[in-house]
PDB file of N, CA and C in Angstrom:
ATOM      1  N   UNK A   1      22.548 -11.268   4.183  1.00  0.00           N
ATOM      2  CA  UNK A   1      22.521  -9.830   4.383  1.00  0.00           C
ATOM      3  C   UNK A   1      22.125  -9.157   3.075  1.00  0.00           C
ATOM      4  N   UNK A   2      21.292  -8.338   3.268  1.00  0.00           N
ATOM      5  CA  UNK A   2      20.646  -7.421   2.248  1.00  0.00           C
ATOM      6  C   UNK A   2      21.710  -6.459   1.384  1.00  0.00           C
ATOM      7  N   UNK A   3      21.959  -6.261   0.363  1.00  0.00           N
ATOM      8  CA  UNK A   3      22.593  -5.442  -0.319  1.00  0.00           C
ATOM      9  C   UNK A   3      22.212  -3.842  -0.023  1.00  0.00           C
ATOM     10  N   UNK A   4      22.852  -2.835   0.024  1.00  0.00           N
ATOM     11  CA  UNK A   4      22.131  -1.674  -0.204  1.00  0.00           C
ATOM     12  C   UNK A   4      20.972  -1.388  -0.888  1.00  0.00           C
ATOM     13  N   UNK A   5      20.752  -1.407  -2.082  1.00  0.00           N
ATOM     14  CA  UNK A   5      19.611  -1.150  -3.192  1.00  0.00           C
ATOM     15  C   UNK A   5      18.862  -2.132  -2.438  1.00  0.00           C
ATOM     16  N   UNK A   6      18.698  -3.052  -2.671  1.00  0.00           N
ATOM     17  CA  UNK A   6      17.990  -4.191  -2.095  1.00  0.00           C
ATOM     18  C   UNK A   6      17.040  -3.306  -0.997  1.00  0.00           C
ATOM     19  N   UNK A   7      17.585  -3.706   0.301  1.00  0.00           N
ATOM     20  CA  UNK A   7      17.205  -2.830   1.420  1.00  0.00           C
ATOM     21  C   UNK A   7      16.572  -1.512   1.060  1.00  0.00           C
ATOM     22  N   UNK A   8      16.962  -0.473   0.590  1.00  0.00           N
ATOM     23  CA  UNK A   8      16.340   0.783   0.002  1.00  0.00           C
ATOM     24  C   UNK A   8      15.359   0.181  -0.466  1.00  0.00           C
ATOM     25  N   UNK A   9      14.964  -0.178  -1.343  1.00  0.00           N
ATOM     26  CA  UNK A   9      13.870  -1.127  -2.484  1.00  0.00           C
ATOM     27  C   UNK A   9      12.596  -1.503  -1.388  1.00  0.00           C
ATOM     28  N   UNK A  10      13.376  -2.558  -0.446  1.00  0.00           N
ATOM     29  CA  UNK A  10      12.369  -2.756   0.361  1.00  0.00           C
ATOM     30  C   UNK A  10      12.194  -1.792   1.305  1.00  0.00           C
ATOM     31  N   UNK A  11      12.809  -1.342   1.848  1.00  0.00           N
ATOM     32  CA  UNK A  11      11.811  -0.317   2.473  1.00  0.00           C
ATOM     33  C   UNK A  11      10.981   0.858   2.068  1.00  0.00           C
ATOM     34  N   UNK A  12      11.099   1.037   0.988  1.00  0.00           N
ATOM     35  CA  UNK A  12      10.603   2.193  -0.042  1.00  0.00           C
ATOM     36  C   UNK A  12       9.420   1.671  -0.295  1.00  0.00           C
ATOM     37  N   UNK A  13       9.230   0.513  -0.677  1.00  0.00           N
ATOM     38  CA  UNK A  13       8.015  -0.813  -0.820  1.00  0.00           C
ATOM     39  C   UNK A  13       6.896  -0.579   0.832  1.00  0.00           C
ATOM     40  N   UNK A  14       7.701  -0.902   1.381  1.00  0.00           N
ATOM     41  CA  UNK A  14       6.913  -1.652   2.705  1.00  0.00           C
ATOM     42  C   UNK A  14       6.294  -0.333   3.275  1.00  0.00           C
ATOM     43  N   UNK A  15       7.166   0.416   3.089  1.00  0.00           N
ATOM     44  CA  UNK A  15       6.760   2.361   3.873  1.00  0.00           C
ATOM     45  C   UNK A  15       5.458   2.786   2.740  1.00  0.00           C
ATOM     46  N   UNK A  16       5.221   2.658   1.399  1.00  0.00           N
ATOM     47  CA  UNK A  16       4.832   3.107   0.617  1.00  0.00           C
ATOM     48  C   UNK A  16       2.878   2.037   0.837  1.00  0.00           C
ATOM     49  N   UNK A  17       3.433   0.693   0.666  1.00  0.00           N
ATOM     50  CA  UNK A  17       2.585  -0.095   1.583  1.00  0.00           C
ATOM     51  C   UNK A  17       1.123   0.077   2.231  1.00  0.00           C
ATOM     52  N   UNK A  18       2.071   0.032   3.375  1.00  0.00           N
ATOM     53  CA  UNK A  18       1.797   0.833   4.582  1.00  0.00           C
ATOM     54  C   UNK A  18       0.910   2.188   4.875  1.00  0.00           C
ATOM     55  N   UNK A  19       1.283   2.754   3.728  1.00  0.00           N
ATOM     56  CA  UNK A  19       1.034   4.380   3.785  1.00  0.00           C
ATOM     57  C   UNK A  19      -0.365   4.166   3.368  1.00  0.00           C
ATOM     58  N   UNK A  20      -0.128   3.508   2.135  1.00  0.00           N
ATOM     59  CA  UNK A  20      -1.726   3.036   1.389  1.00  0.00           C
ATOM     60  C   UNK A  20      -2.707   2.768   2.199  1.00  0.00           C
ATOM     61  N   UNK A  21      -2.482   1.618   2.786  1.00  0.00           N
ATOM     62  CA  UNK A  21      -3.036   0.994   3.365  1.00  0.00           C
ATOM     63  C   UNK A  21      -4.234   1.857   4.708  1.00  0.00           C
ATOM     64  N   UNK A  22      -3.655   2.697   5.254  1.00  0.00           N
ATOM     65  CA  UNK A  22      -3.372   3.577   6.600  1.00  0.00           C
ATOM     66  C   UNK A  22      -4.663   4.625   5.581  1.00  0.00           C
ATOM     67  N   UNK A  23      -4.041   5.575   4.796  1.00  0.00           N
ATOM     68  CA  UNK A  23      -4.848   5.959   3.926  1.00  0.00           C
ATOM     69  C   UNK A  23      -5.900   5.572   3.489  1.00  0.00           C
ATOM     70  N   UNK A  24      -6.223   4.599   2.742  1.00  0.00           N
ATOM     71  CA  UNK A  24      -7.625   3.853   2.751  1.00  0.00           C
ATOM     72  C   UNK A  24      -8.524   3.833   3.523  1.00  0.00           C
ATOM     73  N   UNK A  25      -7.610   3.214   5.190  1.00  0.00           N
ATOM     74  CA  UNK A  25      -8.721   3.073   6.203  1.00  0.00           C
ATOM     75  C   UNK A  25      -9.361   4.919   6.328  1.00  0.00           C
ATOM     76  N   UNK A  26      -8.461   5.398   6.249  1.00  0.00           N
ATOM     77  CA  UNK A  26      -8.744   6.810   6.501  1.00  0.00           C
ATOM     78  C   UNK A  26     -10.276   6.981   5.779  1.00  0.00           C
ATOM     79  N   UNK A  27     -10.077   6.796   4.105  1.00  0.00           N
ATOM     80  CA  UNK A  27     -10.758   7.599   3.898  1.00  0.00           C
ATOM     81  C   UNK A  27     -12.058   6.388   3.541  1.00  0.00           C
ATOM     82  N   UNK A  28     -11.768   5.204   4.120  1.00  0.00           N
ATOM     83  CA  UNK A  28     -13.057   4.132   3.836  1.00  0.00           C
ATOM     84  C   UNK A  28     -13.929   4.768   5.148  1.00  0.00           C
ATOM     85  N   UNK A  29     -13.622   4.829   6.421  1.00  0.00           N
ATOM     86  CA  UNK A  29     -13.843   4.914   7.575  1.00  0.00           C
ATOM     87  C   UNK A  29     -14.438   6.501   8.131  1.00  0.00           C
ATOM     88  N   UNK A  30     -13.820   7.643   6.802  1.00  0.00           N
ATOM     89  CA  UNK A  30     -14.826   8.889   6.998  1.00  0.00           C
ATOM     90  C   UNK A  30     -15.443   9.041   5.428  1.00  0.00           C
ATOM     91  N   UNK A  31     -15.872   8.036   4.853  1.00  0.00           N
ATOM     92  CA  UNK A  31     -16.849   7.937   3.718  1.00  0.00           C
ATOM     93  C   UNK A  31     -16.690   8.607   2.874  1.00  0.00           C
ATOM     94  N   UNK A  32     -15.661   8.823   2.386  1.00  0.00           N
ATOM     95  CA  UNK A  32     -15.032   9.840   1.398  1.00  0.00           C
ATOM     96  C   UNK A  32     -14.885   8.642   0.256  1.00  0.00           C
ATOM     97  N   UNK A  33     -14.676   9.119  -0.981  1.00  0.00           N
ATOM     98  CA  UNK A  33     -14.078   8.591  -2.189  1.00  0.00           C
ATOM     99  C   UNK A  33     -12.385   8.124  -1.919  1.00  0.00           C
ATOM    100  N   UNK A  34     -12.058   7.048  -2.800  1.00  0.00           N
ATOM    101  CA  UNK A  34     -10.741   6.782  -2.817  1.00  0.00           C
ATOM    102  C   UNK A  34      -9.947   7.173  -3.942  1.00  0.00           C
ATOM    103  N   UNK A  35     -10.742   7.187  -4.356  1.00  0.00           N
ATOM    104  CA  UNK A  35     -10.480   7.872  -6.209  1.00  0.00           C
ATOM    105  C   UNK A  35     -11.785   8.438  -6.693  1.00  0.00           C
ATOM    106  N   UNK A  36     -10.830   9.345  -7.382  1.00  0.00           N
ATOM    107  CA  UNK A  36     -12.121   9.798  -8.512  1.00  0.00           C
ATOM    108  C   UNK A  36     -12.641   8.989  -9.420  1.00  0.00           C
ATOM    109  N   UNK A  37     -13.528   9.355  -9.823  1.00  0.00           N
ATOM    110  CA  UNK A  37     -14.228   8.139 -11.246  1.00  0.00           C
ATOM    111  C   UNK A  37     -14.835   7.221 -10.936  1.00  0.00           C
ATOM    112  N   UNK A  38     -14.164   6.520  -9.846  1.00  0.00           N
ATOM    113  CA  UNK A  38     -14.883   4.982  -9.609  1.00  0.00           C
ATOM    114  C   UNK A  38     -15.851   4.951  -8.443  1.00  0.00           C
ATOM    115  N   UNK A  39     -16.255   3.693  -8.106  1.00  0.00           N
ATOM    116  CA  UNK A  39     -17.352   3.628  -7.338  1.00  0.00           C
ATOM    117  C   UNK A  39     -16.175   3.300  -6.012  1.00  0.00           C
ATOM    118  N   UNK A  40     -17.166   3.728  -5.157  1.00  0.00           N
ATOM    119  CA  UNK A  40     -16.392   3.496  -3.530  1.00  0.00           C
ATOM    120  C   UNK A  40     -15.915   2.318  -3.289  1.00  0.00           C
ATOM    121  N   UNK A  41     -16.398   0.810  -3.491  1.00  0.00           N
ATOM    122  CA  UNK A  41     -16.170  -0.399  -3.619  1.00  0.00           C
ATOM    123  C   UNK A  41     -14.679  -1.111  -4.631  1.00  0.00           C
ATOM    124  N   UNK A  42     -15.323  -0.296  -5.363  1.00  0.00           N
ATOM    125  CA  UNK A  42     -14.065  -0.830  -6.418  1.00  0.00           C
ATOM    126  C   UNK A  42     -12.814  -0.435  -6.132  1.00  0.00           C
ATOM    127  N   UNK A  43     -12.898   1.160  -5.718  1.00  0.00           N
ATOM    128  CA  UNK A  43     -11.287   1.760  -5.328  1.00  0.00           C
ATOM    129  C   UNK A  43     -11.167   1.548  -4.006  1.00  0.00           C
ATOM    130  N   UNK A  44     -11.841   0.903  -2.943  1.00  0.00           N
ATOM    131  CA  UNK A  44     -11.389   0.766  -2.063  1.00  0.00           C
ATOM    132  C   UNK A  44     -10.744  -1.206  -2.128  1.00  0.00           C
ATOM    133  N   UNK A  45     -11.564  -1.544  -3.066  1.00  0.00           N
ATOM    134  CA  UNK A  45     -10.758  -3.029  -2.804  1.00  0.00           C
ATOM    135  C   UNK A  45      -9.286  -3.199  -3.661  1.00  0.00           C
ATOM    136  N   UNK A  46      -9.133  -2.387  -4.836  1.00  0.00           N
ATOM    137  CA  UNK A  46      -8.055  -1.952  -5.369  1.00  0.00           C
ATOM    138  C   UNK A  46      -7.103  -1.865  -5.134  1.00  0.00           C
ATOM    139  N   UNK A  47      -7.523  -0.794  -4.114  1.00  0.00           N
ATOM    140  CA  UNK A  47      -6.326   0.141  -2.895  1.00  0.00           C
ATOM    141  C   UNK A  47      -6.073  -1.079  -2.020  1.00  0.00           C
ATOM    142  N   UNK A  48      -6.624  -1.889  -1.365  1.00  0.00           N
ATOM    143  CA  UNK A  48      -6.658  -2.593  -0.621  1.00  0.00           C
ATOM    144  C   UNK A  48      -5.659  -3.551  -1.045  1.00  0.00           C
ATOM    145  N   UNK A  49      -6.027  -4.114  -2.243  1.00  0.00           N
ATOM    146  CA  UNK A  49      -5.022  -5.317  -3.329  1.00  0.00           C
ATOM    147  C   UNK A  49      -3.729  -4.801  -3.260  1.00  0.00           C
ATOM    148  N   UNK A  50      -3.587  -3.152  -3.785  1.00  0.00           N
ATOM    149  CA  UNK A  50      -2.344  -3.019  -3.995  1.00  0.00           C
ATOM    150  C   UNK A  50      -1.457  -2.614  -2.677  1.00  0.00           C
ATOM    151  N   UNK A  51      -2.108  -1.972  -2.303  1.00  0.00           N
ATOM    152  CA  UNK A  51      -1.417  -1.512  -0.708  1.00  0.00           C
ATOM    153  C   UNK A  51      -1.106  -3.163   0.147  1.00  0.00           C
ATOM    154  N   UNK A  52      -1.688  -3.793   0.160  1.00  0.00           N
ATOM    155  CA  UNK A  52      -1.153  -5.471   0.341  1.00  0.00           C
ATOM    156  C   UNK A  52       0.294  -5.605  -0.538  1.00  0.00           C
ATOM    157  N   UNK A  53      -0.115  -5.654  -1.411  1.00  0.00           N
ATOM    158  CA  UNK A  53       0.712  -6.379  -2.280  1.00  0.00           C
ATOM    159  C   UNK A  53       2.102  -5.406  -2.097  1.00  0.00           C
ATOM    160  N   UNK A  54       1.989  -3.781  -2.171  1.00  0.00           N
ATOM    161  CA  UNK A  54       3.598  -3.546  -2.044  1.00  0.00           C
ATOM    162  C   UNK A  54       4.165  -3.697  -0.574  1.00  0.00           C
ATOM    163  N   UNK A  55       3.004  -3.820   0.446  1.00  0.00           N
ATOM    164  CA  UNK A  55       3.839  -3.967   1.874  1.00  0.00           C
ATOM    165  C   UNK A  55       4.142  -5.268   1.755  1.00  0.00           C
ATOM    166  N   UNK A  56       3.901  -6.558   0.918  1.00  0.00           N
ATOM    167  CA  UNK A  56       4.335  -8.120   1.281  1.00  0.00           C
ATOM    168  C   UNK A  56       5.429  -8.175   0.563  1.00  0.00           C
ATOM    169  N   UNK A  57       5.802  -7.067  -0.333  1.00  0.00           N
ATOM    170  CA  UNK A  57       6.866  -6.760  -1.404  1.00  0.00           C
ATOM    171  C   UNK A  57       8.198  -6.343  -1.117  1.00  0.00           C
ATOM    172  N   UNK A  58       7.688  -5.401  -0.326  1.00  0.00           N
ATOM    173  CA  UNK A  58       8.731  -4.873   0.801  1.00  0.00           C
ATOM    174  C   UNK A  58       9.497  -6.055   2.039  1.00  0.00           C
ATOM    175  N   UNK A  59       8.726  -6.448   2.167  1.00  0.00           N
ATOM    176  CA  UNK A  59       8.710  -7.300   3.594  1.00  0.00           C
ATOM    177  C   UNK A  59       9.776  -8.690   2.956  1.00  0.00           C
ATOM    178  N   UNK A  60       9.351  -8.894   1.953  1.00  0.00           N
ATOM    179  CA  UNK A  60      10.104 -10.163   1.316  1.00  0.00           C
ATOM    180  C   UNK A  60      11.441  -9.403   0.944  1.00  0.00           C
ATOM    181  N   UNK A  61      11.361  -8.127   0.169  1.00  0.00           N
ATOM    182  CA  UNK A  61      12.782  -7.843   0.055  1.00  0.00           C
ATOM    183  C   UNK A  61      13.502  -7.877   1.282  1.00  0.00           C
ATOM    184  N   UNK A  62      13.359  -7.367   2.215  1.00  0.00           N
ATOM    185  CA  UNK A  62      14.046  -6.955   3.925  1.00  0.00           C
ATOM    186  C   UNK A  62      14.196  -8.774   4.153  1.00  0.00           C
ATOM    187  N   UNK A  63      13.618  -9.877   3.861  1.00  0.00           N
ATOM    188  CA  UNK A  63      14.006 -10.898   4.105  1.00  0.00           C
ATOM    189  C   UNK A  63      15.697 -11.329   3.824  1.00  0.00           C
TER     190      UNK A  63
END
């Protein structure tokens, strides 16, 4: 069983994630920029890396 913090942690992770992730498609899918500065490619695989990485972050904490 998950501790409090723990649990908070991960779901704060996995929601945050998620959000990224959801977002991206958004704005890969109506051809918009993901960031300023960079090229469309780069911040979308970025976003992609990290929005992975805190929803598998999350998901392992809730384990």
């Amino acid at each position: 069983m998950e501790s409090g913090p723990e649990a908070f942690a991960g779901v704060a992770f996995a929601l945050f994630g998620a959000g990224l992730l959801v977002w991206t498609g958004v704005c890969v899918r109506s051809g918009e920029r993901v960031a300023d500065g960079v090229s469309r490619s780069t911040g979308a695989a970025l976003t992609l890396l990290f929005g992975t990485l805190f929803l598998v972050t999350g998901c392992w904490l809730l384990l």
